[in-house]
N, C-alpha and C. Protein backbone atom coordinates (compact mmCIF):
# COMPACT_ATOMS: atom_id res chain seq x y z
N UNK A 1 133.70 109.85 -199.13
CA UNK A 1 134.69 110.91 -199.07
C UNK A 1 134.02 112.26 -198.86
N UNK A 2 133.16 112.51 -199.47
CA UNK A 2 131.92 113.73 -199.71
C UNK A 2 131.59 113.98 -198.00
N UNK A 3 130.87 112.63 -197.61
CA UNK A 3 130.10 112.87 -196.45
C UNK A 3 131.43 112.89 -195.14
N UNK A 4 132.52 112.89 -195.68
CA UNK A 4 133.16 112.81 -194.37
C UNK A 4 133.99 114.38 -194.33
N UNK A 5 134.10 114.87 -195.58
CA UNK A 5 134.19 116.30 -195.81
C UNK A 5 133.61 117.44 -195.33
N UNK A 6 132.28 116.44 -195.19
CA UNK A 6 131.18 117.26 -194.23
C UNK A 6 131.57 117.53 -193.14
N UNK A 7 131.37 116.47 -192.60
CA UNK A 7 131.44 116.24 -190.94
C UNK A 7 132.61 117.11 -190.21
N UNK A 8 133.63 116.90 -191.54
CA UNK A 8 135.12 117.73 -190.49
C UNK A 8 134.77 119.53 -190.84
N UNK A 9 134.17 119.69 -192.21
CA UNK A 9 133.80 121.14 -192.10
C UNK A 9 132.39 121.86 -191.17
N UNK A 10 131.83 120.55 -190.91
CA UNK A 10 130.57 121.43 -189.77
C UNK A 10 131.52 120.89 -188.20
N UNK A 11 132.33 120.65 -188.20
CA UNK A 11 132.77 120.87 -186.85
C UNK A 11 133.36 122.00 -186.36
N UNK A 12 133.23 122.17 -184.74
CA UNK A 12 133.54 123.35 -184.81
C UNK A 12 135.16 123.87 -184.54
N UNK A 13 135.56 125.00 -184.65
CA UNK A 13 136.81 125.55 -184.52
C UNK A 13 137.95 124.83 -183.21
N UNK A 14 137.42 124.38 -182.79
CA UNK A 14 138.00 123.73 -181.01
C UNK A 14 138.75 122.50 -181.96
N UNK A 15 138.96 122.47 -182.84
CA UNK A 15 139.52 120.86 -183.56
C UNK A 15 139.14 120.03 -183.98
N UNK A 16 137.05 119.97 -183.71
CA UNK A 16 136.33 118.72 -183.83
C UNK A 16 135.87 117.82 -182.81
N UNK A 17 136.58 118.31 -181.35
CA UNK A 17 136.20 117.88 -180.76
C UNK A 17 134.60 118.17 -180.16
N UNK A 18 134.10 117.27 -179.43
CA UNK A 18 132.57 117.30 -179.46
C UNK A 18 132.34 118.16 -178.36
N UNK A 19 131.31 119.15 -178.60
CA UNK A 19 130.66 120.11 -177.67
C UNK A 19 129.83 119.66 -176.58
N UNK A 20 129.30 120.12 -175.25
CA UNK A 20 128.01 119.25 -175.04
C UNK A 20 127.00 120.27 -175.50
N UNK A 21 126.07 120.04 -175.16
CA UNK A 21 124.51 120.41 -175.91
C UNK A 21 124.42 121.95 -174.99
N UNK A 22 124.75 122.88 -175.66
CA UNK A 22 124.76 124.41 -175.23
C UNK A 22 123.14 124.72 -175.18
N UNK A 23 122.29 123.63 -175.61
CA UNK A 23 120.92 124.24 -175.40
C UNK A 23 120.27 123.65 -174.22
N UNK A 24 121.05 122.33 -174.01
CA UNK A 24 120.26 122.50 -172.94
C UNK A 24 120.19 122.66 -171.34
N UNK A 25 119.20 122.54 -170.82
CA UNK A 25 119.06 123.16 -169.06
C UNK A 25 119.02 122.64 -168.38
N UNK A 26 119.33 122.84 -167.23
CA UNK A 26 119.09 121.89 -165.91
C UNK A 26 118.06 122.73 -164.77
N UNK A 27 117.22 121.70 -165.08
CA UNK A 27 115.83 122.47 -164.02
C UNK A 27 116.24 122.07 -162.64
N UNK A 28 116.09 122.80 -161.67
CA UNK A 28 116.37 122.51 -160.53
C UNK A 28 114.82 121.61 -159.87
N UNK A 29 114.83 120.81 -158.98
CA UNK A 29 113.94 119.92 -158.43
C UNK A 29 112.86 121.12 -157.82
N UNK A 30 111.56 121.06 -158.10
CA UNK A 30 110.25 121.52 -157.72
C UNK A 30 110.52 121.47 -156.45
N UNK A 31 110.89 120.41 -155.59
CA UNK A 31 110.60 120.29 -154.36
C UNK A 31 112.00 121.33 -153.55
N UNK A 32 113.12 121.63 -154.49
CA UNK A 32 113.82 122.71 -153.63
C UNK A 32 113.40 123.58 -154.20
N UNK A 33 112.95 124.38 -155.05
CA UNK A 33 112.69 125.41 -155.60
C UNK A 33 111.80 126.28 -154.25
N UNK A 34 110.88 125.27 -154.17
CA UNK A 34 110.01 125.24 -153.01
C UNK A 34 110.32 126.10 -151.50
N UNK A 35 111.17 124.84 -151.13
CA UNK A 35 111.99 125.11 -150.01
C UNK A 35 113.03 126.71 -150.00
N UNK A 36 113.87 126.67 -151.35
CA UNK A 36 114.44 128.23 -150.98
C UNK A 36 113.12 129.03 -151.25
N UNK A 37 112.04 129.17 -151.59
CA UNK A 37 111.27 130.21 -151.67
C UNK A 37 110.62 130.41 -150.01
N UNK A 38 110.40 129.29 -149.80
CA UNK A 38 110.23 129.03 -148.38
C UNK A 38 110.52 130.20 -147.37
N UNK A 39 111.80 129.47 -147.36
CA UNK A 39 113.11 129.96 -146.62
C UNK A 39 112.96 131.68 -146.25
N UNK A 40 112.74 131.74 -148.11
CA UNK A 40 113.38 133.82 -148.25
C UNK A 40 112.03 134.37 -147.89
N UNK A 41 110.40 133.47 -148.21
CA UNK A 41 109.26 134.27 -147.13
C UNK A 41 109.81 134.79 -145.76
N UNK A 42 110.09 133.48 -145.10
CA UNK A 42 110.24 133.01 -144.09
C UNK A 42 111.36 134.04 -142.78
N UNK A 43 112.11 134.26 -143.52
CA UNK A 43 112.92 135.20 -143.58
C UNK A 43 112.95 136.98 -143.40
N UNK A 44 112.23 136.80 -144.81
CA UNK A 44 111.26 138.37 -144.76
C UNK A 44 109.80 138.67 -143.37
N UNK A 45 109.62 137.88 -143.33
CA UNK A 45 108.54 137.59 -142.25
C UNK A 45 109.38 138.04 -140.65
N UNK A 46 109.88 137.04 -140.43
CA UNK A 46 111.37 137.97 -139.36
C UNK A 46 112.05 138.96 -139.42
N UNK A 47 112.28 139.26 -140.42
CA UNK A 47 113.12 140.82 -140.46
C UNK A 47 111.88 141.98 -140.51
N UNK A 48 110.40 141.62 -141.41
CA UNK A 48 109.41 142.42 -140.62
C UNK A 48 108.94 142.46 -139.65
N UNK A 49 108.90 141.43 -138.76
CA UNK A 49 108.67 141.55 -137.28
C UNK A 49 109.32 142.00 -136.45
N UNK A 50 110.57 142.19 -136.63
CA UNK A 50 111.87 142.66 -135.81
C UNK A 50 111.72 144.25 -136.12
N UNK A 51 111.27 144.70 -137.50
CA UNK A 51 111.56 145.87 -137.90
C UNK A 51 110.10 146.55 -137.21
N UNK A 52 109.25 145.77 -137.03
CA UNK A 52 107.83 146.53 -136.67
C UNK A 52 107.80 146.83 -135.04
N UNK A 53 108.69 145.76 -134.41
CA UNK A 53 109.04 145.65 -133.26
C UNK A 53 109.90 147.07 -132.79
N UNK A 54 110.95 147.02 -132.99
CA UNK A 54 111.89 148.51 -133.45
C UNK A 54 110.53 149.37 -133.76
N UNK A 55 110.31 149.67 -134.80
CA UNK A 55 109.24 150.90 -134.58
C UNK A 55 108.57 151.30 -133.47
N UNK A 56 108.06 150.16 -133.51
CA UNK A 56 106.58 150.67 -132.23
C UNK A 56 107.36 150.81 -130.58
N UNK A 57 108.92 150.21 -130.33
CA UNK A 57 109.19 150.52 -129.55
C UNK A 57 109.83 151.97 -129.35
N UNK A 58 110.35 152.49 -130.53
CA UNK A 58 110.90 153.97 -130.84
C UNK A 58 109.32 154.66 -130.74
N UNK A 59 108.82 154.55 -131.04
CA UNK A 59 107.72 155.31 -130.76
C UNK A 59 107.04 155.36 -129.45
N UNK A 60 107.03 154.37 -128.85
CA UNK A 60 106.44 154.13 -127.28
C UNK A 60 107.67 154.96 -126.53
N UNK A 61 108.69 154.65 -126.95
CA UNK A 61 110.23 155.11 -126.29
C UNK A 61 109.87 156.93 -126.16
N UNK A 62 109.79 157.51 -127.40
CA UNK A 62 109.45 158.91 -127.33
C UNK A 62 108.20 159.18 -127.03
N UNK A 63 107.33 158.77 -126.28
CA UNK A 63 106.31 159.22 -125.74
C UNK A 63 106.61 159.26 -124.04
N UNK A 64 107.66 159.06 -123.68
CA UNK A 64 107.63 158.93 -122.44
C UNK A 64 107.83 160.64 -122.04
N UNK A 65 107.61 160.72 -120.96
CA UNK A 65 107.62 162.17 -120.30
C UNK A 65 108.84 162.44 -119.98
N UNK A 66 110.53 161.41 -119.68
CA UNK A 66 111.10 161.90 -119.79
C UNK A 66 112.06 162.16 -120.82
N UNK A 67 111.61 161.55 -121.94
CA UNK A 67 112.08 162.13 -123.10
C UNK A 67 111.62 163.28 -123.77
N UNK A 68 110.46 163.70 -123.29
CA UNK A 68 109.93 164.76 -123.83
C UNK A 68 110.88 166.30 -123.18
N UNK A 69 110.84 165.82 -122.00
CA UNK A 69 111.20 167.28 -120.94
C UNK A 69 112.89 167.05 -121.47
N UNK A 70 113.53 165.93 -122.01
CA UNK A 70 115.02 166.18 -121.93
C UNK A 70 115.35 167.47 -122.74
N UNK A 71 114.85 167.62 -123.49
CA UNK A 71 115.32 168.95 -124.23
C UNK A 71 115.06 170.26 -123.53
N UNK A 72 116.09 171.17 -123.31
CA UNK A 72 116.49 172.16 -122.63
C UNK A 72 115.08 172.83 -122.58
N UNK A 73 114.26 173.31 -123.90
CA UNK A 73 113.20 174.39 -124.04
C UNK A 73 112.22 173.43 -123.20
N UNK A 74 111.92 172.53 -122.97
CA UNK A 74 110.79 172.02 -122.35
C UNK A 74 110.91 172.28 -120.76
N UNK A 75 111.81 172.51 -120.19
CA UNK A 75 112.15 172.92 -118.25
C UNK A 75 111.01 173.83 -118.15
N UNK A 76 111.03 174.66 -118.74
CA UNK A 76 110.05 175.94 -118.15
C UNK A 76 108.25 175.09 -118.32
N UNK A 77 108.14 174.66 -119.65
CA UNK A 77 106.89 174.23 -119.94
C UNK A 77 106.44 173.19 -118.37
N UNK A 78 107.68 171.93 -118.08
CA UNK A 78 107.47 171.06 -117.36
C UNK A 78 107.32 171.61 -115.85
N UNK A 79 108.22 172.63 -115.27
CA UNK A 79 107.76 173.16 -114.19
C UNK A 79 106.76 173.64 -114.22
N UNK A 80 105.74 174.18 -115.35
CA UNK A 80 104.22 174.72 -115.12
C UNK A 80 103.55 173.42 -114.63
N UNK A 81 103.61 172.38 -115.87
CA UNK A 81 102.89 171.36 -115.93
C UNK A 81 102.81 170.33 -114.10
N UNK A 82 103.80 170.66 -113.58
CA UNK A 82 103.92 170.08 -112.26
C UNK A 82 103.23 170.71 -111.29
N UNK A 83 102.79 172.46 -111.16
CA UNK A 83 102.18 172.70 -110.74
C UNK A 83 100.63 172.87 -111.01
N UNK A 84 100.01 172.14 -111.90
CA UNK A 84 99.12 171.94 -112.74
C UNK A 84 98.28 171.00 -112.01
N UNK A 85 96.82 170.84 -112.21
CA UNK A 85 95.90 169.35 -111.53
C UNK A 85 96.12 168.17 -112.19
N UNK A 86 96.76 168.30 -113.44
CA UNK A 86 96.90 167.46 -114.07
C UNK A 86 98.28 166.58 -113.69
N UNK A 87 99.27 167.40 -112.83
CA UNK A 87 100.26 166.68 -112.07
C UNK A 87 100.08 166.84 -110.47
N UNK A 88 99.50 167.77 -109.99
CA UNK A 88 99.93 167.48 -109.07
C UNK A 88 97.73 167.69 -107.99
N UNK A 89 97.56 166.46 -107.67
CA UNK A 89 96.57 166.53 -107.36
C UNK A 89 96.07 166.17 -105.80
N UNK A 90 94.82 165.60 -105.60
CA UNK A 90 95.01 164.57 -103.97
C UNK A 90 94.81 163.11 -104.52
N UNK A 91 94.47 162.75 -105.98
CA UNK A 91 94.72 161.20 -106.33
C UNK A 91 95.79 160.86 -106.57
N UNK A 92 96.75 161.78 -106.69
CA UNK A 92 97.96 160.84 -106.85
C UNK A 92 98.29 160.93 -108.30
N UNK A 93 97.43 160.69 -109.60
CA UNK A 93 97.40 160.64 -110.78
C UNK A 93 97.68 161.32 -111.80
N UNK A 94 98.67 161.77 -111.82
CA UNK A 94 98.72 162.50 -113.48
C UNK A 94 99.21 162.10 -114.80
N UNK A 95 99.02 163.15 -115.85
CA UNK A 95 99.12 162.92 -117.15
C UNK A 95 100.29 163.00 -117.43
N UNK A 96 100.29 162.05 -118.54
CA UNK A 96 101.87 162.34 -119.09
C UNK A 96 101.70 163.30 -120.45
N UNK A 97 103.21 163.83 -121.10
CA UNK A 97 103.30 164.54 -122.09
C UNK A 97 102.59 164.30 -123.03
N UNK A 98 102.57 162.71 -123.09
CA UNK A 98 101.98 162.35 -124.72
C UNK A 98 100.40 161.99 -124.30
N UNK A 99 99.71 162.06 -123.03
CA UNK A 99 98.53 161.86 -122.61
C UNK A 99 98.15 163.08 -123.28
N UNK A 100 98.47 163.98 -123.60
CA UNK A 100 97.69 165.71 -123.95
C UNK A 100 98.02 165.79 -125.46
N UNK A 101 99.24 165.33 -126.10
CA UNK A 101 99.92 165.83 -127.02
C UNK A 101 99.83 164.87 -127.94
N UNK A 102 99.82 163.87 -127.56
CA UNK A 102 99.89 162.16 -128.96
C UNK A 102 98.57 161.78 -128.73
N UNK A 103 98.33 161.21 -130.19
CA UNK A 103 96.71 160.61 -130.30
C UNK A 103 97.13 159.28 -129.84
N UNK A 104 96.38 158.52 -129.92
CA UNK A 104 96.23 156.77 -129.40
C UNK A 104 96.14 156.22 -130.72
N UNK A 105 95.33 157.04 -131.45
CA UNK A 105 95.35 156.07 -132.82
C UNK A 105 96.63 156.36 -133.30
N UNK A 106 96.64 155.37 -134.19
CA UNK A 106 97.96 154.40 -135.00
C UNK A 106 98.18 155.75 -135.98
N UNK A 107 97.26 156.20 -136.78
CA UNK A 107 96.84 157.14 -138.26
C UNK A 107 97.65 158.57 -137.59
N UNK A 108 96.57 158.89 -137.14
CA UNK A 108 97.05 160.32 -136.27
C UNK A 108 98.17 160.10 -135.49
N UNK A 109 98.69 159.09 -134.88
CA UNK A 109 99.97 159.52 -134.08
C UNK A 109 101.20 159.37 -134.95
N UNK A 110 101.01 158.62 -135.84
CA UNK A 110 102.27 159.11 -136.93
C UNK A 110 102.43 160.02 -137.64
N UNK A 111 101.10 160.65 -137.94
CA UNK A 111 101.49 162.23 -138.44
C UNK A 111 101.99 163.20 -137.39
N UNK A 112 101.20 162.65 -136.21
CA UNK A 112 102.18 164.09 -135.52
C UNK A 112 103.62 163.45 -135.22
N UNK A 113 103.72 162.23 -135.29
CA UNK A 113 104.91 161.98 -134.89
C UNK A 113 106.28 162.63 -136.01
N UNK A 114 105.66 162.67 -137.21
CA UNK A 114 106.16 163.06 -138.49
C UNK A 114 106.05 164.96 -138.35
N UNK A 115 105.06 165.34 -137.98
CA UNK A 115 105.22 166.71 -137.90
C UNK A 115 106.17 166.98 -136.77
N UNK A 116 106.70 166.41 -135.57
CA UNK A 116 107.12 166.38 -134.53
C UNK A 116 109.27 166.72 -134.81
N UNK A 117 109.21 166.89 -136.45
CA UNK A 117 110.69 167.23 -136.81
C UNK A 117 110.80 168.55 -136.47
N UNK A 118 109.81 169.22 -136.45
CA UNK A 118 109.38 170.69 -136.13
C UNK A 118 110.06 171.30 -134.68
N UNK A 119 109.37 170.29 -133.66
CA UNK A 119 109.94 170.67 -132.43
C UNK A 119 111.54 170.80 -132.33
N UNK A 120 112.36 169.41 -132.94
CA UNK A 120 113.65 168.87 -133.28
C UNK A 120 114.29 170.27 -133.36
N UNK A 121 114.03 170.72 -134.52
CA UNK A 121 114.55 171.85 -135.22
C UNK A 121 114.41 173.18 -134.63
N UNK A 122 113.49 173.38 -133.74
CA UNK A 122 113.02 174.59 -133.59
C UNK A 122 114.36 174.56 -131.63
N UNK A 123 114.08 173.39 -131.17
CA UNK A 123 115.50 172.58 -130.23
C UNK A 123 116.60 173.04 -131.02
N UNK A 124 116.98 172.96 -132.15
CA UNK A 124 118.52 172.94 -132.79
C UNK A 124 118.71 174.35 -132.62
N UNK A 125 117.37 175.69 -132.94
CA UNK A 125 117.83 176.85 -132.95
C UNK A 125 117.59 177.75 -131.50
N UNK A 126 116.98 176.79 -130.61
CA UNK A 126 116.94 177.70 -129.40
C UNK A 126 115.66 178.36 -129.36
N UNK A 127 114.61 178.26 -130.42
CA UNK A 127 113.67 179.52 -129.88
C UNK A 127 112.84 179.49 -129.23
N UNK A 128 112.81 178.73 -127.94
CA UNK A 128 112.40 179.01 -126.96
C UNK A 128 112.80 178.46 -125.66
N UNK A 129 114.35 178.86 -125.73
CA UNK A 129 115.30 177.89 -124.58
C UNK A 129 115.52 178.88 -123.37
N UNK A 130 114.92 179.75 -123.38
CA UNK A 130 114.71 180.31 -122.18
C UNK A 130 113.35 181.12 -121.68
N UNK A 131 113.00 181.18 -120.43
CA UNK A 131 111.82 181.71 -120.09
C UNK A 131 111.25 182.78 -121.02
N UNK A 132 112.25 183.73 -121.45
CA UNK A 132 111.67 185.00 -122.39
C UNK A 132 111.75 185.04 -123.43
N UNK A 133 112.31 184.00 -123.87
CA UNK A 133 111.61 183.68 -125.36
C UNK A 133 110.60 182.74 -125.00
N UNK A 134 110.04 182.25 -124.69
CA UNK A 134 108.91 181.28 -124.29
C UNK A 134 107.75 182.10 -123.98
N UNK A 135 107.94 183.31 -123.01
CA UNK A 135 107.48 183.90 -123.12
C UNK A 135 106.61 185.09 -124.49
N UNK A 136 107.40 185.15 -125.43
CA UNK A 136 107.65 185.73 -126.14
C UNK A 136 106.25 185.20 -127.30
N UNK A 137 106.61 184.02 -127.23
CA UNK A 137 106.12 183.38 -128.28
C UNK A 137 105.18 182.45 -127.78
N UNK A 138 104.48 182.75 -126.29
CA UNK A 138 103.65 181.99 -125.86
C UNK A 138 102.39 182.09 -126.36
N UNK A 139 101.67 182.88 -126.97
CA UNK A 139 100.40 183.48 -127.34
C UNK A 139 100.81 182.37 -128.90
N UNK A 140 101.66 182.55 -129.84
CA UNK A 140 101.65 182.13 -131.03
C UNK A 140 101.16 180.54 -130.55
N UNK A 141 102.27 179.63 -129.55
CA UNK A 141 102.26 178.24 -129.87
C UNK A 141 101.08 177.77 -128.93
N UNK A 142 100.69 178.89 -128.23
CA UNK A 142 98.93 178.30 -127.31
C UNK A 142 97.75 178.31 -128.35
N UNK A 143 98.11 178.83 -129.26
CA UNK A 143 96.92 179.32 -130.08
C UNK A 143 96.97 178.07 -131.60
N UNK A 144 98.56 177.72 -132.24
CA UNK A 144 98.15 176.51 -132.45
C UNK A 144 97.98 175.36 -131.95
N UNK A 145 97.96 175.00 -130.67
CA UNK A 145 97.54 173.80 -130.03
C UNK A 145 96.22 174.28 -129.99
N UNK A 146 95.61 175.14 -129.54
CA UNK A 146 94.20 175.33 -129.30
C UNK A 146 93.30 175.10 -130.80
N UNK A 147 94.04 175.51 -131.50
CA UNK A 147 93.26 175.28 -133.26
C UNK A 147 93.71 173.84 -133.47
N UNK A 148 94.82 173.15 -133.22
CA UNK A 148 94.51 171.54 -133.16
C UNK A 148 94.02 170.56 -132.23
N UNK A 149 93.43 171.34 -131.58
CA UNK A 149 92.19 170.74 -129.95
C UNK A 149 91.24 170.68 -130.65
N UNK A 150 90.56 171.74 -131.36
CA UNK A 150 89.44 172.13 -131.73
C UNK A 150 89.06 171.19 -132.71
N UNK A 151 90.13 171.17 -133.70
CA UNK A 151 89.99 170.22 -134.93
C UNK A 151 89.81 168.74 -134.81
N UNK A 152 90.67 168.15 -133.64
CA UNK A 152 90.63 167.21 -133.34
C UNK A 152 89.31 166.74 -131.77
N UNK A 153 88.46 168.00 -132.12
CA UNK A 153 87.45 167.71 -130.85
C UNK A 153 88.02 166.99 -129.80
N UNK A 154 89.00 167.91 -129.36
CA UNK A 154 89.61 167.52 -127.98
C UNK A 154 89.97 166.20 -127.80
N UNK A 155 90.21 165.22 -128.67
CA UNK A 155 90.30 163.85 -128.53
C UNK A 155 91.18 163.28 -127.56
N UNK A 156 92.41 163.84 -127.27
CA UNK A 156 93.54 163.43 -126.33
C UNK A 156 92.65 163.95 -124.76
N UNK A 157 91.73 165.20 -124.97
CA UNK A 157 91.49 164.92 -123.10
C UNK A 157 90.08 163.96 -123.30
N UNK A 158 89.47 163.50 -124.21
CA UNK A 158 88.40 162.41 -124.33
C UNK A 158 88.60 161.08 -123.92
N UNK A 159 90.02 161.02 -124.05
CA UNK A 159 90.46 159.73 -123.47
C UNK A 159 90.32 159.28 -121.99
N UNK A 160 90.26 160.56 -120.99
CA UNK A 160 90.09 160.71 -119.92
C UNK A 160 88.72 161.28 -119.30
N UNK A 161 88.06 162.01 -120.39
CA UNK A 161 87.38 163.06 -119.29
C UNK A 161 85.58 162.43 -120.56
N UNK A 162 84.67 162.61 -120.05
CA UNK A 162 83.78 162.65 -120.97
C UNK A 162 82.24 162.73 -120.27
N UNK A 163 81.73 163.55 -120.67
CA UNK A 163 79.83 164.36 -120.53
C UNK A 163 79.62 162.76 -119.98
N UNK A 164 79.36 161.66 -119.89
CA UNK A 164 78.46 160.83 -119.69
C UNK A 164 79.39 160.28 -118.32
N UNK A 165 80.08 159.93 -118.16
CA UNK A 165 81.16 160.01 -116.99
C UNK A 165 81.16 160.94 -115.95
N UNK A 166 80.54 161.76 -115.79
CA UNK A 166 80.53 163.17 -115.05
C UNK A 166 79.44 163.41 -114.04
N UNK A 167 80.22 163.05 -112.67
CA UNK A 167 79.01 163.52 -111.63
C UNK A 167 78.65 164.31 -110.93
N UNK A 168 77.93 165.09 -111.80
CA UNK A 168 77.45 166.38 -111.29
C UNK A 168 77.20 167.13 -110.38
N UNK A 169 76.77 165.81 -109.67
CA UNK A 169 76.44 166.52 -108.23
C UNK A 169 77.67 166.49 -107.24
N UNK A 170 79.06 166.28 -108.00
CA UNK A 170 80.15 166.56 -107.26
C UNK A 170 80.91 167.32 -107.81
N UNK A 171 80.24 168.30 -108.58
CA UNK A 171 81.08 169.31 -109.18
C UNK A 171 80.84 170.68 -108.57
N UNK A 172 81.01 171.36 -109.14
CA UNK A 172 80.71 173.01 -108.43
C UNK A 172 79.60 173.56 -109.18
N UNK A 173 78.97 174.93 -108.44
CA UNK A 173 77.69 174.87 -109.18
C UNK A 173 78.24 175.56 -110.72
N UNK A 174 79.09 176.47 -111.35
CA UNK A 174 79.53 176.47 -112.32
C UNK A 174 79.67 175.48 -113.23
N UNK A 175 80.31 174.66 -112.65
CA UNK A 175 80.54 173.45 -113.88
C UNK A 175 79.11 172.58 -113.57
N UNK A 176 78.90 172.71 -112.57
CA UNK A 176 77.37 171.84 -113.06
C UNK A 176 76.27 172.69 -114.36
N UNK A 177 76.21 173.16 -113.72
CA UNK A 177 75.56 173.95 -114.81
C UNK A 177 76.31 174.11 -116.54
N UNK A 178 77.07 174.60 -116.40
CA UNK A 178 78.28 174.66 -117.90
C UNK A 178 78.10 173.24 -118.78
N UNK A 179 78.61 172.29 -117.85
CA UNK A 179 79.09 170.97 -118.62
C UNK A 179 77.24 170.45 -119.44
N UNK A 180 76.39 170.29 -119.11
CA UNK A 180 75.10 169.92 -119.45
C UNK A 180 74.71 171.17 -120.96
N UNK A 181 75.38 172.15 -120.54
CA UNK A 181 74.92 173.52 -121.99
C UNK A 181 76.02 172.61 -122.79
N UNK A 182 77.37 172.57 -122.77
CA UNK A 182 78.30 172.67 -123.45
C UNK A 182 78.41 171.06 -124.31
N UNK A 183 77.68 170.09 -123.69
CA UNK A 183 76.93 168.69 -124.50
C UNK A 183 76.16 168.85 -125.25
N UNK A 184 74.77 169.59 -125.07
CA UNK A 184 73.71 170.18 -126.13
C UNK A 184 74.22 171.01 -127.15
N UNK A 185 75.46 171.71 -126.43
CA UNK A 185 75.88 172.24 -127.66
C UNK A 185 76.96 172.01 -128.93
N UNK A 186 77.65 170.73 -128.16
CA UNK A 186 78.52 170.28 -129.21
C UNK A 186 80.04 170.93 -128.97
N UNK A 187 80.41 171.46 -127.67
CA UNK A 187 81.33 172.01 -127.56
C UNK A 187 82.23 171.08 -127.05
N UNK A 188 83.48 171.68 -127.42
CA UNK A 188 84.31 170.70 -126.69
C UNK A 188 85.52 171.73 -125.74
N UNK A 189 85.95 170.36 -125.38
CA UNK A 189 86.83 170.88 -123.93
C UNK A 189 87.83 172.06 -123.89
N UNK A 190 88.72 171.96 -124.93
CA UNK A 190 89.40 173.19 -125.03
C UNK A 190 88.53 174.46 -125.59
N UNK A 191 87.46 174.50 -125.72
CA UNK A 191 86.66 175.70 -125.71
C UNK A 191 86.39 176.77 -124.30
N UNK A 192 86.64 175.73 -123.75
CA UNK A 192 86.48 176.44 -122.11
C UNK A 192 87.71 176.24 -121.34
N UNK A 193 88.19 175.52 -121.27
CA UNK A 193 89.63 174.67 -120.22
C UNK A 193 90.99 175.36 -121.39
N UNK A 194 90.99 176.33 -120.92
CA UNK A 194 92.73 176.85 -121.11
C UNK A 194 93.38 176.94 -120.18
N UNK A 195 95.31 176.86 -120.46
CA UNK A 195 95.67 176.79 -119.02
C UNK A 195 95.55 176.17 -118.14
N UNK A 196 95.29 174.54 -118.12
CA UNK A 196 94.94 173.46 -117.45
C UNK A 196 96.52 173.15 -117.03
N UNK A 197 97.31 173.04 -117.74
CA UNK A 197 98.55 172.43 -117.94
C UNK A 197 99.52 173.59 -117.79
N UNK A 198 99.78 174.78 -118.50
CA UNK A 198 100.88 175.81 -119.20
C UNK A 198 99.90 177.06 -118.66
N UNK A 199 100.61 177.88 -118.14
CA UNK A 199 100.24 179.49 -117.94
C UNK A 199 99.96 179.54 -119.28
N UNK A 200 98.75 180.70 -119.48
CA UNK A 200 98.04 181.38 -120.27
C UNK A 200 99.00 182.50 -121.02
N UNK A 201 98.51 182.60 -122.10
CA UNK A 201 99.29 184.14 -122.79
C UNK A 201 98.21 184.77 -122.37
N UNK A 202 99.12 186.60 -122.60
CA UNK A 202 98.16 187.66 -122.06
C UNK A 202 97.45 187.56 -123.51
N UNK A 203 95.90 187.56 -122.87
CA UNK A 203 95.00 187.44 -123.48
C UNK A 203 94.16 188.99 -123.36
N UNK A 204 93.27 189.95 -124.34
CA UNK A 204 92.41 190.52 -124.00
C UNK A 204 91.41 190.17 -123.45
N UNK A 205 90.76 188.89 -123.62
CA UNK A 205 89.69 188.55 -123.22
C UNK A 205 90.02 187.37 -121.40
């Protein structure tokens, strides 16, 4: 009588009827566990390839020359640049925007690509969407490209041009002479070559 007193007072509130076992688990099989982990690498692996793909094509995309010139302030820059050696020559060959302006390396061309919100913005306000403001402010923006030539030891015209490549005896007697000082001395290209590309600001010197 005792022990059956028990049984109906440790049952639980539901009437007595029997619970199943609230402790225990159901492990899912090793061998799918497997498989969905699989899967969601597998997965992630494609959506980073697709996404790296997308990048590097947005980036190849804005290096082209005519995305560069689409923005209104660039007409004046691009009509210099056409009458320039660098466009218009007897090989046939010229440079593009991002040949002068984007590094090749991976490191450096995403920072400028990242500093490059600058241009965006400076496009949104106009300041330099016509010849005389371009004018205006030509001495300021020649002078930081020339301090990031310098820094970057001319690396964007290195890609093309370089002291050991250079045949002298088909140059003029100026640059024959010049280019041989300016190796011994460690100089580089935009030290001498302004105005290759873009009219010069009035300079004193």
């Amino acid at each position: 009588m005792t022990t059956t007193k028990a049984k109906v007072a440790a049952a639980p509130a539901t009437g007595g009827a029997p619970q199943p076992d609230q402790g225990r688990h159901h492990k899912r099989h090793p061998l799918r566990q497997f498989w969905r982990k699989a899967w969601l690498v597998l997965a992630g692996v494609v959506v980073g390839i697709f996404a790296m793909a997308g990048f590097v094509t947005a980036i190849e995309w804005t290096n082209r020359t005519e995305f560069c010139v689409s923005c209104h302030s660039m007409k004046t820059n691009y009509d210099e640049y056409k009458e320039s050696i660098h466009y218009n020559n007897r090989s046939g060959a010229h440079a593009q925007c991002a040949d002068c302006h984007v590094p090749r390396a991976l490191g450096p061309k995403l920072v400028r690509k990242f500093l490059a919100y600058n241009d965006v913005l400076q496009e949104i306000k106009g300041t330099i969407d016509t010849p005389e403001k371009l004018n205006a402010k030509r001495g300021e923006l020649a002078e930081r490209v020339w301090k990031y030539m310098i820094a970057s030891d001319s690396r964007e015209c290195r890609i093309c041009h370089s002291y050991d490549s250079m045949n002298l005896q088909k140059q003029g007697n100026a640059a024959k002479r010049k280019h041989p000082e300016a190796a011994m001395e460690g100089k580089t290209c935009i030290n001498c070559h302004k105005g290759v590309a873009h009219k010069l600001p009035p300079r004193e010197d």
